[in-house]
C-alpha atoms as a PDB file:
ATOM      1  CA  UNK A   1      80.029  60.730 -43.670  1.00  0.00           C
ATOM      2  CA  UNK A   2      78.022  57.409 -43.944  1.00  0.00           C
ATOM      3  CA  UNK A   3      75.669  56.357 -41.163  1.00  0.00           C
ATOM      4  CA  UNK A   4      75.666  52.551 -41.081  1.00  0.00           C
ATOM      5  CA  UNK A   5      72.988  52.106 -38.090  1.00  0.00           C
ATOM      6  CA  UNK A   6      69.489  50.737 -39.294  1.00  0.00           C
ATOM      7  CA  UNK A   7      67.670  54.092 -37.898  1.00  0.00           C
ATOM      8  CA  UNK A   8      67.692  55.567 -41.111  1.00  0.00           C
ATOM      9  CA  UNK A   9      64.405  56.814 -42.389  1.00  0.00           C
ATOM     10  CA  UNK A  10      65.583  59.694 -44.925  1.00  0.00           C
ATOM     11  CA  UNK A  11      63.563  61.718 -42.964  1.00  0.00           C
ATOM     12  CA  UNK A  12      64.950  62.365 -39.575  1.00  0.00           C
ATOM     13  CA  UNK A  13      68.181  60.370 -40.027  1.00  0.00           C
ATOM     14  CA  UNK A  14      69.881  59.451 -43.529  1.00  0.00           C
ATOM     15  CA  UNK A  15      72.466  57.316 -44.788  1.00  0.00           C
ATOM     16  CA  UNK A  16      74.703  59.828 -45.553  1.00  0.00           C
ATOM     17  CA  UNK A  17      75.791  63.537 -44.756  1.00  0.00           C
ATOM     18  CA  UNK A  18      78.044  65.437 -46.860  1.00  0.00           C
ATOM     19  CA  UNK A  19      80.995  68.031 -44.959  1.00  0.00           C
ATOM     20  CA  UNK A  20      82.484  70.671 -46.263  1.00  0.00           C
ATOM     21  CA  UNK A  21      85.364  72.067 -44.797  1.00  0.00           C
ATOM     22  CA  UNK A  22      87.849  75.059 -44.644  1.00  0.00           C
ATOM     23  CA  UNK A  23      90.527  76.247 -43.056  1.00  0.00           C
ATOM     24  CA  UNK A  24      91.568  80.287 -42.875  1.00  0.00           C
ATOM     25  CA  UNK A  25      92.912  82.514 -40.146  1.00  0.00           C
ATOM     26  CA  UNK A  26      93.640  80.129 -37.506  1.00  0.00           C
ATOM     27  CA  UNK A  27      89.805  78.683 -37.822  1.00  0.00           C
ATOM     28  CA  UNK A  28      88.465  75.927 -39.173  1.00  0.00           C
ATOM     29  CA  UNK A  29      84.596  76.100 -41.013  1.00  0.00           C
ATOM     30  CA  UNK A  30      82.315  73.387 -41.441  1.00  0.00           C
ATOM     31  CA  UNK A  31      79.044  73.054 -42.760  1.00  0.00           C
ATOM     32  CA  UNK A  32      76.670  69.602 -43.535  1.00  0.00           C
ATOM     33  CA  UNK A  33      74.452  68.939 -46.146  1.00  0.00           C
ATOM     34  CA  UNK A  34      72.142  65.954 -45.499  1.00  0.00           C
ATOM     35  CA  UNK A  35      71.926  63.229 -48.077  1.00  0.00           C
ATOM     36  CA  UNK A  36      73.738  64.867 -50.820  1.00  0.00           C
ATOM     37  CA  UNK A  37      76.970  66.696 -51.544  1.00  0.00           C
ATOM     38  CA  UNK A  38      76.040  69.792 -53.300  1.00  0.00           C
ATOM     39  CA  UNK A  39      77.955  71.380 -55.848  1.00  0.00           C
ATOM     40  CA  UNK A  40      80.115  74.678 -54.523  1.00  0.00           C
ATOM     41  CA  UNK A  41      78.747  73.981 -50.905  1.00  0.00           C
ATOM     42  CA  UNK A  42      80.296  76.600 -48.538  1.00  0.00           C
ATOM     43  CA  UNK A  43      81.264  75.654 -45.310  1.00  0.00           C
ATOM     44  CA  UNK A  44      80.596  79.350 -43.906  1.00  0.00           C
ATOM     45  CA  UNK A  45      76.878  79.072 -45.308  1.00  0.00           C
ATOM     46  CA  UNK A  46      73.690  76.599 -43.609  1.00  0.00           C
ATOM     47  CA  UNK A  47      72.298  74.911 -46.594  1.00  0.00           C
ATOM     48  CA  UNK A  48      68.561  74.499 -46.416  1.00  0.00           C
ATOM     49  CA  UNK A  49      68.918  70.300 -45.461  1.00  0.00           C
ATOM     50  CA  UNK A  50      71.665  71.064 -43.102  1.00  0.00           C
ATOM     51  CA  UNK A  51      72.045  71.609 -39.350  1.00  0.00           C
ATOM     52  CA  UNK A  52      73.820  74.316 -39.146  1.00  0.00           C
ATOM     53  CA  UNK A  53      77.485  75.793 -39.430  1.00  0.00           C
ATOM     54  CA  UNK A  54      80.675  75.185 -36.830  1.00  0.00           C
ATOM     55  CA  UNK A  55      83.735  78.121 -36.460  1.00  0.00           C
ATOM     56  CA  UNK A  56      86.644  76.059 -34.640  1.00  0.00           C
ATOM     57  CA  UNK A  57      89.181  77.585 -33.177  1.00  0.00           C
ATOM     58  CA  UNK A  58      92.582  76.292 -31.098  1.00  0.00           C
ATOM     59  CA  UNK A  59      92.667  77.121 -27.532  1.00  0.00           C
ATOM     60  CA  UNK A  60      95.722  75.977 -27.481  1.00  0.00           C
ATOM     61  CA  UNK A  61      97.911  75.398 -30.042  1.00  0.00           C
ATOM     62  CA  UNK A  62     101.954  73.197 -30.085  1.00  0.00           C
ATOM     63  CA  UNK A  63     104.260  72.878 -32.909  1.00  0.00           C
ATOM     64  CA  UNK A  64     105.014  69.680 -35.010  1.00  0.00           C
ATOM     65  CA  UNK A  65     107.229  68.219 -37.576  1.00  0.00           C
ATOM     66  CA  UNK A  66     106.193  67.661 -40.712  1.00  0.00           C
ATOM     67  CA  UNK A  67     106.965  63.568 -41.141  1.00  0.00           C
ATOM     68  CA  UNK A  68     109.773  64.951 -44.289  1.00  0.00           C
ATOM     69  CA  UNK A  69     111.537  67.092 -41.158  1.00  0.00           C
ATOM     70  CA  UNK A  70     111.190  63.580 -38.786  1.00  0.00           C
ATOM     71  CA  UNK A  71     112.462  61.241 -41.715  1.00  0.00           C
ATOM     72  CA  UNK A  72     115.559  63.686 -42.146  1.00  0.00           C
ATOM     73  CA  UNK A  73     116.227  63.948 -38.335  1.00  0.00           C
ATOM     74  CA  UNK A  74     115.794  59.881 -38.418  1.00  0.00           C
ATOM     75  CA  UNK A  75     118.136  59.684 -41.348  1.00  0.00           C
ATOM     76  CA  UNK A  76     120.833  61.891 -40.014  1.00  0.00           C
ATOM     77  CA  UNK A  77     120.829  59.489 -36.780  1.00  0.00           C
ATOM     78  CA  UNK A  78     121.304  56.524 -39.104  1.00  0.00           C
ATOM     79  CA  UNK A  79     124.011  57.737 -40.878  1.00  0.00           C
ATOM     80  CA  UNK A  80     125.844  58.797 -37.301  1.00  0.00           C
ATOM     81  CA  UNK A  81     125.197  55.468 -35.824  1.00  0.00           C
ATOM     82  CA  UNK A  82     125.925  53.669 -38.949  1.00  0.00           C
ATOM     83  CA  UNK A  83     129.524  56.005 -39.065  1.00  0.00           C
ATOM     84  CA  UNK A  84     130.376  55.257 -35.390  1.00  0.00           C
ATOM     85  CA  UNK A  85     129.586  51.030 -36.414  1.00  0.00           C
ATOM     86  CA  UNK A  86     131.740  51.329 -39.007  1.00  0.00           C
ATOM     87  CA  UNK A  87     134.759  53.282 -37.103  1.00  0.00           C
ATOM     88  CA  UNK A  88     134.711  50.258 -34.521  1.00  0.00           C
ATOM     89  CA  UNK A  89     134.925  47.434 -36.742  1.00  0.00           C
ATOM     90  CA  UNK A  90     137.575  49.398 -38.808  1.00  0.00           C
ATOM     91  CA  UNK A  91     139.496  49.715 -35.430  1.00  0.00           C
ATOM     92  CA  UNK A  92     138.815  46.036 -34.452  1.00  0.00           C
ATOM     93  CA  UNK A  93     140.050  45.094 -37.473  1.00  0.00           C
ATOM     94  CA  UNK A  94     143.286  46.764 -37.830  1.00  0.00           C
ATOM     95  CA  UNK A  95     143.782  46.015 -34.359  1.00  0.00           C
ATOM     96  CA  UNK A  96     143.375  41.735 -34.853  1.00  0.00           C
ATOM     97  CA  UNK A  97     145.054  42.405 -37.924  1.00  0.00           C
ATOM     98  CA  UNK A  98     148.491  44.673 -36.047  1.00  0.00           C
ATOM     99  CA  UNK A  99     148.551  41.832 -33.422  1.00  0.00           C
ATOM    100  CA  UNK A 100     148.721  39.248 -36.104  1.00  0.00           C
ATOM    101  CA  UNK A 101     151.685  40.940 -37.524  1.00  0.00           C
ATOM    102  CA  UNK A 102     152.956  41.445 -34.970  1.00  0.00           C
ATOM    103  CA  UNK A 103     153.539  37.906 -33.468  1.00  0.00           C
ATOM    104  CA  UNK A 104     154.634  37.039 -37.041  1.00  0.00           C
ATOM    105  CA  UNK A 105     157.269  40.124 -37.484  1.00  0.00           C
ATOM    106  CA  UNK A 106     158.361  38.982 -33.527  1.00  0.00           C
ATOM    107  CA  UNK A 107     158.693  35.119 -34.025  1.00  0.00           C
ATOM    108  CA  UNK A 108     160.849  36.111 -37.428  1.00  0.00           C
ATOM    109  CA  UNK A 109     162.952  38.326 -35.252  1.00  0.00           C
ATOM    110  CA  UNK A 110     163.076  36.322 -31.819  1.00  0.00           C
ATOM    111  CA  UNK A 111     163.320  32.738 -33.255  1.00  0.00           C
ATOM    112  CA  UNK A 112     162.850  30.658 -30.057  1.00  0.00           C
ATOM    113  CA  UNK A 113     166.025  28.699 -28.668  1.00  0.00           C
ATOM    114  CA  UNK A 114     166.120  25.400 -27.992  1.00  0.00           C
ATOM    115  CA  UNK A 115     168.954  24.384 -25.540  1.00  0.00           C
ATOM    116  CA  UNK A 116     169.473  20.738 -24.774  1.00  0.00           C
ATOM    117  CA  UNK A 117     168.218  21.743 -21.023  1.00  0.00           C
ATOM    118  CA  UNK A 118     164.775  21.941 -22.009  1.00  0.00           C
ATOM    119  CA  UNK A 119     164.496  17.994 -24.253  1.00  0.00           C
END
């Protein structure tokens, strides 16, 4: 972690602090090393230039999905709303399409008659 304020007197305070973290049983350890990373640092061990060691633990804990789980859900809705888009222009089509035919097939069938009433 880098500390950007100007309070830094590598003394007290210092420009950066190295973490090292691990996760095991439903905790989570942490220890800092000021300064420096050091090689093979524990996180359940105080190094001489840290402050100290954390144990974190969940009081509470809730259930997630992963983001591959949400991008399949997500997908799967695509490809049912991009089904049912595709059904109703298929229907609109073959509908303007039958209607067209129709007036042709009825006009071929039913030729309109002219009388000499209607000149």
């Amino acid at each position: 972690m880098v500390n950007a304020d100007s309070t830094v007197d590598f003394t007290t305070t210092f420009r950066f602090t190295c973490y090292a973290l691990n996760s095991s049983d439903g905790f989570v350890y942490a220890s800092d090393n000021k300064g420096a990373c050091v090689p093979e640092q524990d996180p359940q061990t105080k190094l001489a230039t840290g402050t100290g060691t954390l144990i974190l633990s969940a009081r509470e804990t809730c259930s997630f999905k992963s983001a591959s789980s949400q991008k399949n859900s997500n997908s799967y809705i695509g490809i049912v709303i991009g089904a049912i888009a595709g059904t109703l222009v298929l229907a609109a089509a073959v509908l303007v399409f039958g209607t067209l035919l129709y007036r042709k097939c009825k006009a071929r069938i039913f030729p309109h008659e002219h009388r000499e009433d209607d000149l």
